[in-house]
C-alpha atoms as a PDB file:
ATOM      1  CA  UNK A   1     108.008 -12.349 104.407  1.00  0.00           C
ATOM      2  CA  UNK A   2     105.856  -9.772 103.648  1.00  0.00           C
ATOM      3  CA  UNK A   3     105.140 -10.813  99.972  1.00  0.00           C
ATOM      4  CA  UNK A   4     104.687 -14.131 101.361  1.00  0.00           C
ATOM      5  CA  UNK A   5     102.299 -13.296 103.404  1.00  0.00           C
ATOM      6  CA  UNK A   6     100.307 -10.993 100.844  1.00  0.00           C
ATOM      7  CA  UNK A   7     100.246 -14.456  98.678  1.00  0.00           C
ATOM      8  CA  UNK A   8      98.843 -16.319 100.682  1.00  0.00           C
ATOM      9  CA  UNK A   9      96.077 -13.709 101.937  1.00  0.00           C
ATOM     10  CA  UNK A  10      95.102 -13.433  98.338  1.00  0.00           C
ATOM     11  CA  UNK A  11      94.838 -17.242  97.659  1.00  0.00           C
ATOM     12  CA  UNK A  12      92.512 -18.324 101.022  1.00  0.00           C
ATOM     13  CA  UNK A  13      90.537 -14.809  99.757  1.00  0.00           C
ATOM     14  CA  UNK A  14      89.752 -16.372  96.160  1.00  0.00           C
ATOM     15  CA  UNK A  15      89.222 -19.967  97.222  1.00  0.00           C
ATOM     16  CA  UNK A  16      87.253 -18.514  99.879  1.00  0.00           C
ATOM     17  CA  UNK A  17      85.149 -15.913  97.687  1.00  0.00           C
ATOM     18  CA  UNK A  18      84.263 -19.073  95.084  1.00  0.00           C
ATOM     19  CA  UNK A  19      85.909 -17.115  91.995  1.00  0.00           C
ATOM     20  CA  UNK A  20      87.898 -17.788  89.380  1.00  0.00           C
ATOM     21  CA  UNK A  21      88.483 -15.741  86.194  1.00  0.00           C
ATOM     22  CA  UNK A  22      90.130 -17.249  82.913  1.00  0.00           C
ATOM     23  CA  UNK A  23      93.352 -14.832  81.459  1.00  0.00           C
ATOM     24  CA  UNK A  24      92.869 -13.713  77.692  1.00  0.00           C
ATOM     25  CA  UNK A  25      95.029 -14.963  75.294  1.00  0.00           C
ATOM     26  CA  UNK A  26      98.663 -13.444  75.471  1.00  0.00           C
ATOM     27  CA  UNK A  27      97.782 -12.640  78.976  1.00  0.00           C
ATOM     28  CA  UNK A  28     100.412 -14.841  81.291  1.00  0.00           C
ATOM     29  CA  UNK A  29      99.017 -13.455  84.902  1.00  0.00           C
ATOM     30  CA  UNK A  30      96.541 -14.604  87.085  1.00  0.00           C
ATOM     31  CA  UNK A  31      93.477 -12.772  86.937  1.00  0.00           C
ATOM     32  CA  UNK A  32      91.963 -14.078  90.347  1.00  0.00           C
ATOM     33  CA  UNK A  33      95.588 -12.821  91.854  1.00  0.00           C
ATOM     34  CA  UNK A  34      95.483  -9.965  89.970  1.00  0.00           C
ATOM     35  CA  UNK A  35      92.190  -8.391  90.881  1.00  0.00           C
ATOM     36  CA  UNK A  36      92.984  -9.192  95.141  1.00  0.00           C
ATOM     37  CA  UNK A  37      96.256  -6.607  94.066  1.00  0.00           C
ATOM     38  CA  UNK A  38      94.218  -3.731  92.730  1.00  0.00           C
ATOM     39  CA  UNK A  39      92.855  -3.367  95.826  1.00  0.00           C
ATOM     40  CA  UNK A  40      95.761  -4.071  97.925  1.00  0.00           C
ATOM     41  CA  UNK A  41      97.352  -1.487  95.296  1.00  0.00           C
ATOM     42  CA  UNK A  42      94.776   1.373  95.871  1.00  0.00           C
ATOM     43  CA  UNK A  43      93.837   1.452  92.337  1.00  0.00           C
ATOM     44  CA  UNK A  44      89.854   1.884  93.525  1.00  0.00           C
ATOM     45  CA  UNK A  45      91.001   5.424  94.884  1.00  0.00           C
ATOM     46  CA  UNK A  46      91.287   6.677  91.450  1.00  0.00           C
ATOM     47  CA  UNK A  47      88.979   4.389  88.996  1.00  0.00           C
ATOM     48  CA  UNK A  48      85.783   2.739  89.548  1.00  0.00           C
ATOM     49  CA  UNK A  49      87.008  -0.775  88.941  1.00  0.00           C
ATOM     50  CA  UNK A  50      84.455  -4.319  88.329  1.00  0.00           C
ATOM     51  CA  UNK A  51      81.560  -2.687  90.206  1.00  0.00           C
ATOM     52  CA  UNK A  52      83.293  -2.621  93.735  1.00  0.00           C
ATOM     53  CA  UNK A  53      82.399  -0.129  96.326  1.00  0.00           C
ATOM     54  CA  UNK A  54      85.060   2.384  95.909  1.00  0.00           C
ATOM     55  CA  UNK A  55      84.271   4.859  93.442  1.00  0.00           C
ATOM     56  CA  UNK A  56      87.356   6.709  92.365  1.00  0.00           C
ATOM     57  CA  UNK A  57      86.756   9.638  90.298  1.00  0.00           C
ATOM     58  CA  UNK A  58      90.206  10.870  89.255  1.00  0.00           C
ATOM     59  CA  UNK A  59      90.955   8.508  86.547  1.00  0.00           C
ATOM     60  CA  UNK A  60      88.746   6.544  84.027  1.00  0.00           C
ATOM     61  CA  UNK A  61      86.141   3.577  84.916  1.00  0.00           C
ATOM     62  CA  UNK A  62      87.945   0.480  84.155  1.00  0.00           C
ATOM     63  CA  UNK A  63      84.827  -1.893  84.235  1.00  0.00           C
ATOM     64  CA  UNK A  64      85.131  -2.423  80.405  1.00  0.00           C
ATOM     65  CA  UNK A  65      88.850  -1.655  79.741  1.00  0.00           C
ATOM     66  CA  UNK A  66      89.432  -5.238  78.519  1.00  0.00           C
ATOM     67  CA  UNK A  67      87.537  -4.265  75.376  1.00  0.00           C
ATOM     68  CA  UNK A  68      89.044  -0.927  75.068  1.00  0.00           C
ATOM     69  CA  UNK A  69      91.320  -1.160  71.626  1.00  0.00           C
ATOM     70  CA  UNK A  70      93.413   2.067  73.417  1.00  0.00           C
ATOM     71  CA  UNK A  71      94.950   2.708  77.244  1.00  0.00           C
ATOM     72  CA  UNK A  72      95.441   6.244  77.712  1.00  0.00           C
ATOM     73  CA  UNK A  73      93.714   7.107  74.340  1.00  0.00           C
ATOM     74  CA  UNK A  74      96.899   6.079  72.365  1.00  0.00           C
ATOM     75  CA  UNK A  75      98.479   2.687  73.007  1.00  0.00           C
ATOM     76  CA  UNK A  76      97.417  -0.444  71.899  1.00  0.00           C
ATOM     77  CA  UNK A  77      95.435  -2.288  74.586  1.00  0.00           C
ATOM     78  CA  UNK A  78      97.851  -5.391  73.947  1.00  0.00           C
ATOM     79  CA  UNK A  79      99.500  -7.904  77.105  1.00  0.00           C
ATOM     80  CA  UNK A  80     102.455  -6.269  77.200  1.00  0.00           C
ATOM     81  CA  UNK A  81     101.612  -2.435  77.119  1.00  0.00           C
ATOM     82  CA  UNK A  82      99.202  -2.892  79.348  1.00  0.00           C
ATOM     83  CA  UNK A  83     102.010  -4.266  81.762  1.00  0.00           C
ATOM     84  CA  UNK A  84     104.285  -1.711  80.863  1.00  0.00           C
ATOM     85  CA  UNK A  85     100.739   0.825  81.481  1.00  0.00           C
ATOM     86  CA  UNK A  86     100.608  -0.549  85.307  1.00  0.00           C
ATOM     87  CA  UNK A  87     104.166  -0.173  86.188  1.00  0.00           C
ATOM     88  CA  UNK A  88     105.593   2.483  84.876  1.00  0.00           C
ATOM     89  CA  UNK A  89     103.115   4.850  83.052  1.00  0.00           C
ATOM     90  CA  UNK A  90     104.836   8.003  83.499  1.00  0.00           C
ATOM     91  CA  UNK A  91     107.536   6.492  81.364  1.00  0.00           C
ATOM     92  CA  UNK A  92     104.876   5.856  78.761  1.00  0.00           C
ATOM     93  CA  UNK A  93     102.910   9.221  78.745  1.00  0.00           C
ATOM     94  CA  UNK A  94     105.136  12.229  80.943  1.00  0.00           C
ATOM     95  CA  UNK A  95     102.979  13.707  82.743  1.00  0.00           C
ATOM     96  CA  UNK A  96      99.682  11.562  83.094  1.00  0.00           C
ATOM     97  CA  UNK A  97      97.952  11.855  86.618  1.00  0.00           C
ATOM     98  CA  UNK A  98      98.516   7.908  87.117  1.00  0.00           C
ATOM     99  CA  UNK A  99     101.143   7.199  89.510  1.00  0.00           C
ATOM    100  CA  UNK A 100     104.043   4.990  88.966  1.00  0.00           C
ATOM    101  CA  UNK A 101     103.177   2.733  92.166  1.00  0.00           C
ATOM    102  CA  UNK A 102     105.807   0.621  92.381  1.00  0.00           C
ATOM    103  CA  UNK A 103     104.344  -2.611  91.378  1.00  0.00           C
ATOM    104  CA  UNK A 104     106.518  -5.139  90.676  1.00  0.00           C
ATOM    105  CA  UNK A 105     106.480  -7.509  87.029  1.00  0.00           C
ATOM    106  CA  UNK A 106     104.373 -10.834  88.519  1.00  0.00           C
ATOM    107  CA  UNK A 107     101.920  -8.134  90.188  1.00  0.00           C
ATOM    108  CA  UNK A 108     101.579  -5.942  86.784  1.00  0.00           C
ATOM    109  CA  UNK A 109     101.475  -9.402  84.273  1.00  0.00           C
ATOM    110  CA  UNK A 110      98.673 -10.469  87.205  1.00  0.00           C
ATOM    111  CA  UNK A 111      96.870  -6.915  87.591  1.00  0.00           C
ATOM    112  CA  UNK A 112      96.632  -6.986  83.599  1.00  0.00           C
ATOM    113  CA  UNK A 113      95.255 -10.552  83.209  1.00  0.00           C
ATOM    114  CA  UNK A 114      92.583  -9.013  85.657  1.00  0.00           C
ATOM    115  CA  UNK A 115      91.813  -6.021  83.617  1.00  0.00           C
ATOM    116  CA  UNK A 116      91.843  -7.591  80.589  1.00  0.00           C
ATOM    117  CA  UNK A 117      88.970 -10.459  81.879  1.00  0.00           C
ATOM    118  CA  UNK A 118      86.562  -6.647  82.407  1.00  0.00           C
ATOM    119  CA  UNK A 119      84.560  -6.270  79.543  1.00  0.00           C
END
């Protein structure tokens, strides 16, 4: 129910905000989807994401990371480590401050089509 719920939340939000954003190539997500989650996510405590009012200082800005060739200063800024970045990045890099948050496969594939539209 609760998903459900979150889903639909998200859609009236981005039909009601006028926005739409176009995936990259390789990207399957949806980037309007994906950019409701990083705030229902908390990902604004931590990075200054798209200009938005949070200001997180612990980990990098992300306003540009689509056109970053690197996440984490050594892996390939490609659709599926990026993915693979959001869900589970302590399996990537041990011991990086970014916390492995749960989020589930649709939410990371969405969460990176978002990312990867910030350039």
């Amino acid at each position: 129910m609760r998903r459900g719920c979150l889903a639909a939340m998200l859609t009236i939000g981005l039909i009601a905000a006028g926005c739409r954003h176009e995936a990259p190539v390789g990207y399957a997500g949806d980037p309007d989807r994906g950019r409701a989650l990083v705030g229902a996510y908390g990902c604004p405590s931590c990075h200054v994401i798209g200009g938005g009012v949070a200001r997180g200082m612990v980990g990098p800005p992300l306003d540009d990371v689509g056109a970053r060739s690197y996440i984490a200063g050594r892996f390939p800024n490609v659709p599926g480590v990026m993915q693979q970045w959001i869900r589970t990045p302590r399996e990537l890099k041990p011991g990086t401050a970014m916390p492995d948050l749960g989020v589930s496969v649709r939410d990371a594939d969405d969460i990176a089509a978002y990312l990867a539209t910030l350039r």
